[in-house]
Each structure stands twice: as C-alpha cells, then as structure tokens.
N, C-alpha and C. Protein backbone atom coordinates (compact mmCIF):
# COMPACT_ATOMS: atom_id res chain seq x y z
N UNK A 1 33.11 9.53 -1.81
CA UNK A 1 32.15 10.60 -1.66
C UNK A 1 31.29 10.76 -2.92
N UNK A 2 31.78 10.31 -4.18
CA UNK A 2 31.29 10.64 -5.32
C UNK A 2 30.05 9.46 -5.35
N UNK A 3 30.09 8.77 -5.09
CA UNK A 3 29.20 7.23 -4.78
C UNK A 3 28.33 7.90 -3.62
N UNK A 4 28.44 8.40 -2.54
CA UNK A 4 27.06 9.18 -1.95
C UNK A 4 26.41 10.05 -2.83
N UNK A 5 26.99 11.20 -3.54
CA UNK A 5 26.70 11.92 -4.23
C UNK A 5 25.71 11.22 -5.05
N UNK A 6 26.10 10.44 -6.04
CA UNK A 6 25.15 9.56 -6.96
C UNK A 6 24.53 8.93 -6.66
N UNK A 7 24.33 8.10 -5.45
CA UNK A 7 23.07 7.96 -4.82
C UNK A 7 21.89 8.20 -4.22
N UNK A 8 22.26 9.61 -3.72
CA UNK A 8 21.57 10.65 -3.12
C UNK A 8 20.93 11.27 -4.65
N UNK A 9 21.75 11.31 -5.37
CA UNK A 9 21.12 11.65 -7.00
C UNK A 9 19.87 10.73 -7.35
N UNK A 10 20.52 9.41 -7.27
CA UNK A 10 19.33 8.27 -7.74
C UNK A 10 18.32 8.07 -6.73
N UNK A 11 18.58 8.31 -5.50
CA UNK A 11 17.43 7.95 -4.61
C UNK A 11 16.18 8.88 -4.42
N UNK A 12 16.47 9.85 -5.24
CA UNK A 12 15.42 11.04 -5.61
C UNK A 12 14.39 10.27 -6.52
N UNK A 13 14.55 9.69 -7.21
CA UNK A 13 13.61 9.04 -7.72
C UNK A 13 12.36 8.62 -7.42
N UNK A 14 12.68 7.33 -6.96
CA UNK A 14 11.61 6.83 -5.91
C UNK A 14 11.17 7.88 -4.64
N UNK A 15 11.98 8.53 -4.39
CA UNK A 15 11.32 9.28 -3.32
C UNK A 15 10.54 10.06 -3.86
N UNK A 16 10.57 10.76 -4.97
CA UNK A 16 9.33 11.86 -5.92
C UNK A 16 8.54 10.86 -6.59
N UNK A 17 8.86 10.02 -6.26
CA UNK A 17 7.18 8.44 -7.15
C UNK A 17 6.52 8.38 -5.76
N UNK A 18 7.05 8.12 -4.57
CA UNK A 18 6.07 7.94 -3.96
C UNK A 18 5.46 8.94 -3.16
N UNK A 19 5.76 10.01 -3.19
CA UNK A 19 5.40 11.58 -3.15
C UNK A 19 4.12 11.60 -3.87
N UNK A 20 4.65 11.38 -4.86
CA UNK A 20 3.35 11.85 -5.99
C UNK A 20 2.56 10.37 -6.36
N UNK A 21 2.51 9.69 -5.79
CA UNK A 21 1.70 8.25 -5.25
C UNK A 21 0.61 9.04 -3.78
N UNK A 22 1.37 9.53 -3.19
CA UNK A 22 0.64 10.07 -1.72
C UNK A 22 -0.32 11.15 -2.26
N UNK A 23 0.31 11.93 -3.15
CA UNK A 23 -0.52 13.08 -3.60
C UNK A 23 -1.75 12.31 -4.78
N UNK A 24 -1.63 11.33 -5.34
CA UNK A 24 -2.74 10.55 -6.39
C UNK A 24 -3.83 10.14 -5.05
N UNK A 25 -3.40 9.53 -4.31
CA UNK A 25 -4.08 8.57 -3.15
C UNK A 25 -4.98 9.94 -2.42
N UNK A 26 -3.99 11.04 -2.19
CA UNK A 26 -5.38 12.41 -1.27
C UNK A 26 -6.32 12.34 -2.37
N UNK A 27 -6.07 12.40 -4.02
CA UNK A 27 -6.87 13.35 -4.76
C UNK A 27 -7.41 12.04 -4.62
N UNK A 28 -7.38 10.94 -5.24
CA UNK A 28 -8.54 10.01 -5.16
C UNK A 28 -9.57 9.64 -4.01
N UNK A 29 -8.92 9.73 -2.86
CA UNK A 29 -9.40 9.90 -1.28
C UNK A 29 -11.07 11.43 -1.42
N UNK A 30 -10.74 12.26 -2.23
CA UNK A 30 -11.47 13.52 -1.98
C UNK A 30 -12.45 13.12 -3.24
N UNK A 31 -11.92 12.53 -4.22
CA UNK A 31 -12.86 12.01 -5.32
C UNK A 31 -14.29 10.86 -4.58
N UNK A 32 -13.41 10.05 -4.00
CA UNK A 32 -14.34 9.11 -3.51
C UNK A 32 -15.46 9.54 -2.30
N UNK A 33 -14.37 10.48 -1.33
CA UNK A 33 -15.47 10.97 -0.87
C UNK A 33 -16.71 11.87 -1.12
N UNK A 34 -16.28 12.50 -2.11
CA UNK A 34 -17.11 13.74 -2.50
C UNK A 34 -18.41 12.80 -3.07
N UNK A 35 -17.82 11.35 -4.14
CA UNK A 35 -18.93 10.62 -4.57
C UNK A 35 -19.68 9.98 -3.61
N UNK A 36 -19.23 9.60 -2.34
CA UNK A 36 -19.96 8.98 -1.17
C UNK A 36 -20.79 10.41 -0.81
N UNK A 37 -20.37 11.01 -0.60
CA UNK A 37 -21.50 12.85 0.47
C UNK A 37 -22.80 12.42 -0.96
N UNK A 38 -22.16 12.80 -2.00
CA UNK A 38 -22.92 13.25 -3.33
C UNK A 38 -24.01 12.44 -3.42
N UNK A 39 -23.89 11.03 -3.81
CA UNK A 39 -24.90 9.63 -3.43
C UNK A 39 -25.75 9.85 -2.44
N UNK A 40 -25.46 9.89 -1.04
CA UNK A 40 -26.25 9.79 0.16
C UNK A 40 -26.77 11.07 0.22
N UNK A 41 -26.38 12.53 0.03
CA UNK A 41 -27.07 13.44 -0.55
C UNK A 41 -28.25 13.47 -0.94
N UNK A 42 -27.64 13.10 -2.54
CA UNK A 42 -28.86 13.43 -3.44
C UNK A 42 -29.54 12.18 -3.89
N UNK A 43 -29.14 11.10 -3.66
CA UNK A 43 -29.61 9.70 -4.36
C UNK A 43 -30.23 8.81 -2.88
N UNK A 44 -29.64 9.19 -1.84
CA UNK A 44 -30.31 8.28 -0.58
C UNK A 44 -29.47 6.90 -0.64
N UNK A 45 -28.14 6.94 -1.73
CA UNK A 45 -27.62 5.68 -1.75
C UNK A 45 -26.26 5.89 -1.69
N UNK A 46 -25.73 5.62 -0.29
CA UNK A 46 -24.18 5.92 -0.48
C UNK A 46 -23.26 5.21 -1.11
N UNK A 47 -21.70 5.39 -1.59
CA UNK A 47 -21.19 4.65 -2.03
C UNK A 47 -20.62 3.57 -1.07
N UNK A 48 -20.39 2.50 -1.14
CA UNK A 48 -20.39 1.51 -0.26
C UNK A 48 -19.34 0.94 0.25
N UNK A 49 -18.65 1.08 1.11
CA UNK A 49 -16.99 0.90 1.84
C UNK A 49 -16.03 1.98 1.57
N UNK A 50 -16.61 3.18 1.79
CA UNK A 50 -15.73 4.45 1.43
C UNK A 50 -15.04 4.45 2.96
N UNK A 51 -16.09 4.37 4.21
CA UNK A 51 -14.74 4.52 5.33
C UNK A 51 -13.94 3.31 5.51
N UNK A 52 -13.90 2.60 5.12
CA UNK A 52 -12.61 1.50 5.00
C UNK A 52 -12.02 1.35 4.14
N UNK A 53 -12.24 2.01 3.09
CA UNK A 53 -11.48 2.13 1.80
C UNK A 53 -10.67 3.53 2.20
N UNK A 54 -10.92 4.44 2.68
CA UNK A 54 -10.09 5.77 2.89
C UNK A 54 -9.40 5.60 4.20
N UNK A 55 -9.62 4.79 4.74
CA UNK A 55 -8.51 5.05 6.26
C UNK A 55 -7.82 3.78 6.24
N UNK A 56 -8.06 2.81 5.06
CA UNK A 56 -7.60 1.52 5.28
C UNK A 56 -6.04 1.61 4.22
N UNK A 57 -6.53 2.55 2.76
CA UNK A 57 -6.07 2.39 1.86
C UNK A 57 -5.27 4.06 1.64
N UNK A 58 -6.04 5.20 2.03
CA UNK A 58 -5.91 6.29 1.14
C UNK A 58 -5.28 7.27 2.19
N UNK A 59 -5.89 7.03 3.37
CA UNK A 59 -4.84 7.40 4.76
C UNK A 59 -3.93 7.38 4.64
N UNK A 60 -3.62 6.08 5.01
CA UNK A 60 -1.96 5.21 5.11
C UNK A 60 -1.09 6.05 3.49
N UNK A 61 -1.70 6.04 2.76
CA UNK A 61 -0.86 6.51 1.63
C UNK A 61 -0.47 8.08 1.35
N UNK A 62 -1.38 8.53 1.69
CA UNK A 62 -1.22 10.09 2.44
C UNK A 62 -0.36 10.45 3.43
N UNK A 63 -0.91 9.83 4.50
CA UNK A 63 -0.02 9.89 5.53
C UNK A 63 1.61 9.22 5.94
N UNK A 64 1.85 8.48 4.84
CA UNK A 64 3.45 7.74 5.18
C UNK A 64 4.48 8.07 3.61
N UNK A 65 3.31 7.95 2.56
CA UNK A 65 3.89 8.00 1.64
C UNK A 65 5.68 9.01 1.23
N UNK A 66 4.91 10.31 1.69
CA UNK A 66 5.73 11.12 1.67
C UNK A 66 6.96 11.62 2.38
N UNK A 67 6.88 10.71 3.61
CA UNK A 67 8.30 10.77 4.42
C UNK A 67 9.35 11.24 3.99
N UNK A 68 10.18 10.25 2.91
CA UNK A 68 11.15 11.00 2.26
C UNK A 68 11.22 11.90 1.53
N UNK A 69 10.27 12.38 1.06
CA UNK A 69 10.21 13.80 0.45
C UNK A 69 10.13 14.33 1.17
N UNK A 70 9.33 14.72 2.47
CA UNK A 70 10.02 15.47 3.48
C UNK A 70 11.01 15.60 4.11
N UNK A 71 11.71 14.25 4.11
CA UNK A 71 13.18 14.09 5.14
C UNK A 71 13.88 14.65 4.01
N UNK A 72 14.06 14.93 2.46
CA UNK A 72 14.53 14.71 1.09
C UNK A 72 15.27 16.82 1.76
N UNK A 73 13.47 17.28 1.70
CA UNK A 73 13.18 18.39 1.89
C UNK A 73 13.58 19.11 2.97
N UNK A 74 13.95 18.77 4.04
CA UNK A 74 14.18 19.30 5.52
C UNK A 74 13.21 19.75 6.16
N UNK A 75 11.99 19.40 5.87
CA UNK A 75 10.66 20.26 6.26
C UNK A 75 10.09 19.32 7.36
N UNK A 76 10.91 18.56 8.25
CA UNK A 76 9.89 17.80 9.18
C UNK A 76 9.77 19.08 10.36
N UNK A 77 9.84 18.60 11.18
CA UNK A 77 9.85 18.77 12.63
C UNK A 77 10.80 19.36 12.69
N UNK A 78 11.51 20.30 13.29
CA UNK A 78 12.97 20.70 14.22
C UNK A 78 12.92 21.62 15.10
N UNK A 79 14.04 21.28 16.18
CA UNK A 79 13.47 22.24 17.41
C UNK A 79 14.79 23.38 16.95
N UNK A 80 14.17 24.53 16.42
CA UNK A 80 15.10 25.83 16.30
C UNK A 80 15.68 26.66 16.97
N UNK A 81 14.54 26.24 18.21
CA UNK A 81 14.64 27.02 19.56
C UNK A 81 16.30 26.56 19.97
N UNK A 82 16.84 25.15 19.94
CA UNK A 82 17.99 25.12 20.18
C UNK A 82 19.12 25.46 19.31
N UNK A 83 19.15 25.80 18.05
CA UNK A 83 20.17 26.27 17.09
C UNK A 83 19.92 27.38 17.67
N UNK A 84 19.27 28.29 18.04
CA UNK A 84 19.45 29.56 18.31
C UNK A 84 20.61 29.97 19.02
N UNK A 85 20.47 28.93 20.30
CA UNK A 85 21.25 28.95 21.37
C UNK A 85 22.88 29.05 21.38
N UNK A 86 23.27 28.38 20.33
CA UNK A 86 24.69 28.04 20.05
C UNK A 86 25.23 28.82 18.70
N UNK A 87 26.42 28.24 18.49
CA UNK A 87 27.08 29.01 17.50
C UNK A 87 26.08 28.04 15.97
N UNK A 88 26.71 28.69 15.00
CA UNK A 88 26.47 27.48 13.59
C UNK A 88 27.29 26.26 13.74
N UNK A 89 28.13 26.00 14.23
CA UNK A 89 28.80 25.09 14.52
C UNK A 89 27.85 24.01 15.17
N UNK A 90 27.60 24.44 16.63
CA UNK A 90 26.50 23.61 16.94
C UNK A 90 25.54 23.38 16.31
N UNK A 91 24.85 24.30 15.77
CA UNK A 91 23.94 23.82 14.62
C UNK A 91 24.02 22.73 13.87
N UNK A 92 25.09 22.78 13.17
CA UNK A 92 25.50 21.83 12.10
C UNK A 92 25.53 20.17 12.89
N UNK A 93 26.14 20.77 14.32
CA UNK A 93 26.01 19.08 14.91
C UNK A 93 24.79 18.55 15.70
N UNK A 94 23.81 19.71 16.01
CA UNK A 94 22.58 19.57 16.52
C UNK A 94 21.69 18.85 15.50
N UNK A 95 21.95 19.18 14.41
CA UNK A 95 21.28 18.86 12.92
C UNK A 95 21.88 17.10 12.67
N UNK A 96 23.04 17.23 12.77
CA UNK A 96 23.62 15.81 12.56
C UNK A 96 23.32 14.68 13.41
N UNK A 97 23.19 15.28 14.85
CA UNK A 97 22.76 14.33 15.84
C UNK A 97 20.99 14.00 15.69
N UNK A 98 20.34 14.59 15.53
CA UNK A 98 18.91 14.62 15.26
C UNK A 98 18.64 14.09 13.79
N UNK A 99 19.33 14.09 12.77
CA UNK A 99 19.28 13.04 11.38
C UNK A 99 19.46 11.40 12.50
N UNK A 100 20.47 11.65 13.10
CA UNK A 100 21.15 10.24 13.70
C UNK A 100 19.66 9.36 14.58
N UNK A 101 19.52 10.35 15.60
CA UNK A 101 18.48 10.05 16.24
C UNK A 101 17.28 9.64 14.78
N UNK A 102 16.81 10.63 14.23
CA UNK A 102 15.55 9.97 13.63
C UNK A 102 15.73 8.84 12.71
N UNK A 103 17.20 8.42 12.78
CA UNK A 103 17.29 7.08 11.41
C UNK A 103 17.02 6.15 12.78
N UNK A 104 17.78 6.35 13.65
CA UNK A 104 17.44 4.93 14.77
C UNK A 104 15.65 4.92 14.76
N UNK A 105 15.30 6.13 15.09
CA UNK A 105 13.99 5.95 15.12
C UNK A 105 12.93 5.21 14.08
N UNK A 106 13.59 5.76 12.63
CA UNK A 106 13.20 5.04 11.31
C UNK A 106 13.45 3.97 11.28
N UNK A 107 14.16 3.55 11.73
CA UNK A 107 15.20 1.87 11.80
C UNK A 107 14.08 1.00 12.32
N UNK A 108 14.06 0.85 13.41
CA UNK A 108 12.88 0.25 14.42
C UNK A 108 11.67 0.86 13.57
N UNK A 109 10.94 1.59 13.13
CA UNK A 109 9.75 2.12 12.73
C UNK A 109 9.31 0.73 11.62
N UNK A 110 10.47 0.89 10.84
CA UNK A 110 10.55 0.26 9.76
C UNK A 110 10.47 -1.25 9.79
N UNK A 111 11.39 -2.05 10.60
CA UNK A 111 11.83 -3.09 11.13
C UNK A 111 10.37 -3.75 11.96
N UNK A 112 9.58 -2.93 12.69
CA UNK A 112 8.45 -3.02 13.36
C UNK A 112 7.42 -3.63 12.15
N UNK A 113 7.36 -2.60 11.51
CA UNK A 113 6.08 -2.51 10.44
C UNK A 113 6.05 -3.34 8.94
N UNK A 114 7.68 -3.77 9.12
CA UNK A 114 7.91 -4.75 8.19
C UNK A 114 7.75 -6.60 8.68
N UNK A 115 7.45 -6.52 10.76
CA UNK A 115 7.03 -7.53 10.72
C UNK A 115 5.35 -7.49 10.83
N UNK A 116 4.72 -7.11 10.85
CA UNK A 116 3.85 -6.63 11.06
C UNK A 116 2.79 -7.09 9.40
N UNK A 117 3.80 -6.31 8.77
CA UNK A 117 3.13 -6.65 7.15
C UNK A 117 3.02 -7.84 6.81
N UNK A 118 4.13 -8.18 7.24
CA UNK A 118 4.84 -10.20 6.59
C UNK A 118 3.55 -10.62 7.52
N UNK A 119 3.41 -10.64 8.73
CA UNK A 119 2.18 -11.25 9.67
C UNK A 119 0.27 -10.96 8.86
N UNK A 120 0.54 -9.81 8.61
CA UNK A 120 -1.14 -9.64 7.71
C UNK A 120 -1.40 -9.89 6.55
N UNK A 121 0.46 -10.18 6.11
CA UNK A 121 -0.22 -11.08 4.63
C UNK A 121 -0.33 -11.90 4.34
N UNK A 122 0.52 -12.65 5.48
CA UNK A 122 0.47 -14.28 5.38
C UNK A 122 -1.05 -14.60 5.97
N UNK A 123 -1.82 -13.73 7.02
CA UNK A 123 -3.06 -14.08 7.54
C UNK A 123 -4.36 -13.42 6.63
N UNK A 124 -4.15 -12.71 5.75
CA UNK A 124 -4.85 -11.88 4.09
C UNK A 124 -5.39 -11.33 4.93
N UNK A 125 -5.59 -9.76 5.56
CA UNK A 125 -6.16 -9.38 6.23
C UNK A 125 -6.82 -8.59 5.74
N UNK A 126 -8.20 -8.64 5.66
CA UNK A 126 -9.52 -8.11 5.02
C UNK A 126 -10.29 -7.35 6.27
N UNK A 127 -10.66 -6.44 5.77
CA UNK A 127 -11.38 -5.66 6.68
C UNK A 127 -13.40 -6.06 6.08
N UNK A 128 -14.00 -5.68 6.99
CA UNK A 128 -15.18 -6.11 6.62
C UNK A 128 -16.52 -4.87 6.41
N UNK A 129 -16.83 -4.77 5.22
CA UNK A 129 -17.33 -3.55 4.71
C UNK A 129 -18.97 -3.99 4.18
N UNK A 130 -19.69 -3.00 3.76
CA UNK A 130 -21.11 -3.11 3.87
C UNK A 130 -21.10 -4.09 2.55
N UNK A 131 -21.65 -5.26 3.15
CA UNK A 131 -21.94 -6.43 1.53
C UNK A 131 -20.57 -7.04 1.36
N UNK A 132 -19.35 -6.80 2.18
CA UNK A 132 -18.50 -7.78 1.43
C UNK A 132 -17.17 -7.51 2.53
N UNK A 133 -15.96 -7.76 1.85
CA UNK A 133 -14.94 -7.76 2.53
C UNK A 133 -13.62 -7.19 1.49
N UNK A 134 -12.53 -6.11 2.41
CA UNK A 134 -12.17 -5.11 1.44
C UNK A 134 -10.67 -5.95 1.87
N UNK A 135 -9.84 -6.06 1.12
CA UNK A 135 -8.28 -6.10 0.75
C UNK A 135 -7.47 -5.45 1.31
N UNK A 136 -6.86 -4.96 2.93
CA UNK A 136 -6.11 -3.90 3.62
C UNK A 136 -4.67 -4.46 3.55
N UNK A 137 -4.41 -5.82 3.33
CA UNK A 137 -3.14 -6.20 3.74
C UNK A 137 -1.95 -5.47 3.03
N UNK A 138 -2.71 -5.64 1.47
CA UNK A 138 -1.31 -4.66 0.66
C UNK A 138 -0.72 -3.38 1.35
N UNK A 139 -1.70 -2.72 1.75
CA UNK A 139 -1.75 -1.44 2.45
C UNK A 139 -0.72 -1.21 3.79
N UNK A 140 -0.89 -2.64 4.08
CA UNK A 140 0.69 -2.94 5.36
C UNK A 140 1.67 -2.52 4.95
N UNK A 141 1.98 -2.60 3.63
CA UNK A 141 3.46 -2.58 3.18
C UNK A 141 4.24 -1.34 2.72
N UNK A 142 2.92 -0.44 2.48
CA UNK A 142 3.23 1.07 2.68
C UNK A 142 3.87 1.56 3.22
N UNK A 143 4.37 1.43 4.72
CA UNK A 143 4.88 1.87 5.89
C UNK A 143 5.90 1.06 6.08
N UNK A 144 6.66 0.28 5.92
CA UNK A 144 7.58 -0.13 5.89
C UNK A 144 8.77 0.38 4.43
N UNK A 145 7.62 0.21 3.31
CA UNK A 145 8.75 0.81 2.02
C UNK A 145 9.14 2.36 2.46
N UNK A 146 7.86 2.98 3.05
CA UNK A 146 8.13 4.47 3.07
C UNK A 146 9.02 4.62 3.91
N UNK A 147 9.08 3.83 5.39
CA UNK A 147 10.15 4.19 6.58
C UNK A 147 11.67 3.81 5.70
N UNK A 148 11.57 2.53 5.14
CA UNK A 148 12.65 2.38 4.47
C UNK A 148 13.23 2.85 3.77
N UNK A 149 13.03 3.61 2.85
CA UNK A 149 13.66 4.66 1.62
C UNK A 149 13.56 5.89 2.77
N UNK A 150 12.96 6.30 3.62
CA UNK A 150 13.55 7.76 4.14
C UNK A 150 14.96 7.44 4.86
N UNK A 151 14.72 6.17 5.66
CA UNK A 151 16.29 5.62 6.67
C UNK A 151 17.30 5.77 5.15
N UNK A 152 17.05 5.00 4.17
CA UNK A 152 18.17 4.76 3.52
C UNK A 152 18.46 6.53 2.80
N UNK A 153 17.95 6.96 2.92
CA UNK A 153 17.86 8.47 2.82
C UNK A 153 18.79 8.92 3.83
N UNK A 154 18.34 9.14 4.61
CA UNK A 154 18.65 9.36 6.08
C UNK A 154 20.43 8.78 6.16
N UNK A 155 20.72 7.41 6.00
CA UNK A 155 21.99 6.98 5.83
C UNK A 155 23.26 7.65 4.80
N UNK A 156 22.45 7.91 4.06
CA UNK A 156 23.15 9.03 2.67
C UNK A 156 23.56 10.09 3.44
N UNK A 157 22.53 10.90 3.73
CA UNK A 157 22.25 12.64 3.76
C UNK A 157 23.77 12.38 5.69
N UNK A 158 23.54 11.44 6.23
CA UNK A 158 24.43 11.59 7.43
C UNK A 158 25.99 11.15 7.29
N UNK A 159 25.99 10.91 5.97
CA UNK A 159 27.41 10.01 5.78
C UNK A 159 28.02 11.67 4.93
N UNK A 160 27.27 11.90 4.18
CA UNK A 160 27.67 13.25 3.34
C UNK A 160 27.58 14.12 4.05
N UNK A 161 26.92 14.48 5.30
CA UNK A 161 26.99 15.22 5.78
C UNK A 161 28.15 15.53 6.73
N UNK A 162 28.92 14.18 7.45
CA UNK A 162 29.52 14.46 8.06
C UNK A 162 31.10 14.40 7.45
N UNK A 163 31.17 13.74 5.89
CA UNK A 163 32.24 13.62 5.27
C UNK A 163 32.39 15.26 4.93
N UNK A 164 31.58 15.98 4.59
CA UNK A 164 31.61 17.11 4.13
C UNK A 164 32.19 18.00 5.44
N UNK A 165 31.86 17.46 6.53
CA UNK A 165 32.34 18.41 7.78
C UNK A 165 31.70 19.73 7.79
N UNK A 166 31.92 20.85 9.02
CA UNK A 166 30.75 21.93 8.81
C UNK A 166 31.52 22.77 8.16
N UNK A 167 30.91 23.48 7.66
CA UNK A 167 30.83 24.54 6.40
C UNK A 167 30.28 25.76 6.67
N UNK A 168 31.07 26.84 7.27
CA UNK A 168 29.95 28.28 7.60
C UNK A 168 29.41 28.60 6.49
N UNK A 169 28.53 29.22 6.39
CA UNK A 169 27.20 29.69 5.36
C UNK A 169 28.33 30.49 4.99
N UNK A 170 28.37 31.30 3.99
CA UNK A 170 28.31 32.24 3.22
C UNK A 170 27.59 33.90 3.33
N UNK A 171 28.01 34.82 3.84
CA UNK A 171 27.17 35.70 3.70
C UNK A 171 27.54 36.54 2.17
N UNK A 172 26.38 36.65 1.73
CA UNK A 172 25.87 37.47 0.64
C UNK A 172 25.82 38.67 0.92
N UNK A 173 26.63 40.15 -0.37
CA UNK A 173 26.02 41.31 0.16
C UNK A 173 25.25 41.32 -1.32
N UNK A 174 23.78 42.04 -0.73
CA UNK A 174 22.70 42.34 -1.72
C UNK A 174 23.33 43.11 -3.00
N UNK A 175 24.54 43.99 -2.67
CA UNK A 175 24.88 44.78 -3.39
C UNK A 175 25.75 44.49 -4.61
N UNK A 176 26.76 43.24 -4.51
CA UNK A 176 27.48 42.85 -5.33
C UNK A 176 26.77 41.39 -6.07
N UNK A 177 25.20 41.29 -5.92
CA UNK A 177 24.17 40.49 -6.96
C UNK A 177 23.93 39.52 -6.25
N UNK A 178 24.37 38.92 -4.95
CA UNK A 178 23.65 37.98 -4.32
C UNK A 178 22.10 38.12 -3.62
N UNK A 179 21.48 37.60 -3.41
CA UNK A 179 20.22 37.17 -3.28
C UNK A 179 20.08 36.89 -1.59
C-alpha cells in the first residue's frame, strides 16, 4: 500500500506539468489570436496559419492536456443524482465502479490514439496553411500521453481505493473547532 501511496505522490508531477503545459498552450492560443484579429484589424494583414495552428496545435493541448488533473481533482463529470439515492456505502462503490468504467474507457481511448499517432508520424502529417505547410503530427501524441497518465492515474486512485475499503466520512461539530 505504501508503494501506491508513493506513486500516487510521484505521479502528481507530470500530471501538474502537463496541466500547466494546457494552461501555456490557452494563453499562447489567445496571444496568437488576439495578434491575428489585431493585424487584419488594423494592418489589413493577418497573421498567417493561425486557424491551423490553434485547432491543430493549441486545441488539442487545451483540450486533453489536463485530463489528469482533473481525474487527479475529482472534478470530471459524475452523476450525483445516483449517490443520492443510496446509502454512503453505495456511494463509495458507485464511485469505484465509475473510476473502473472510465479507465476501460481511457484504456481503449488511449490504445486508439496511440495507433493513430504511430500512423501520422510515420506518414509526417502536415496540414496545409496560407504559403506553406504546418507540422500537426507531433500534436498526435498529445492524446495518447494525456489518456495515458490519467489511466495510469486512474489504476493507482482504484487499487487505493479499494485496498483502503469504505470509510464513513466523519462528521464534524462546528463547535468543538471543526470546519
């Protein structure tokens, strides 16, 4: 158990690099665009492969990067409407079964998009932009590292979770300094 523990320790790492990789990629995404509006604006000259540079490159990094910081976080998706229904008990296994479900789902996500990448880089897949041709293939590989570190996330957080077994919350009274 102490070996999940410390992994789940170390795998924070990379998961807050590529967090804050997703968050560099929006701000540069809003930089570039603002310089593309700004150009065609005021100069009559836009900057040149901004929509294939932002949905090819700055999308994908926005949009996948952060997986495991959300899966990290608990902040995806969950249907609450059904914890309501049951005791905490169920909860705890409604929660466990739905980690389970979304690693299968990550599994294949991952597995998909990792052949997918190997296929567009072996074929250099360039997208074709005003005057030239832009570099997307690296950009394949985004979505496969990201599905991958949330599953291997995902494999941690369900092994500790269920070694730990359920655990009723704790109630706090406000009065003796809990929160």
């Amino acid at each position: 158990m102490k070996i999940v523990e410390r992994l789940l320790r170390w795998i924070e790492y990379p998961i807050n690099a590529l967090f804050w990789a997703g968050m560099v990629a929006g701000f540069l995404m809003m930089i570039h665009v603002t310089v593309d509006v700004a150009g065609r604006t005021l100069f009559n000259h836009p900057f040149a492969g901004t929509t294939e540079i932002v949905s090819g490159w700055y999308m994908v990094a926005v949009a996948y990067l952060p997986w495991a910081w959300i899966t990290r976080h608990d902040n995806h998706i969950v249907a609450g409407v059904f914890e309501q229904i049951g005791t905490p008990r169920f909860a705890y296994w409604l929660e466990t079964a739905v980690k389970i479900f979304m690693l299968v789902y990550v599994g294949v996500f991952t597995w998909q998009t990792h052949l997918r990448a190997v296929q567009q880089t072996r074929a250099g897949e360039v997208w074709e932009a005003a005057g030239g041709f832009i570099l997307v293939w690296p950009s394949r590989w985004l979505l496969p590292i990201s599905a991958g570190l949330m599953a291997a996330y995902l494999v941690l957080r369900i092994i500790r979770d269920i070694a730990r077994g359920y655990r009723p919350k704790q109630k706090t009274d406000l009065r003796e300094g809990g929160i």
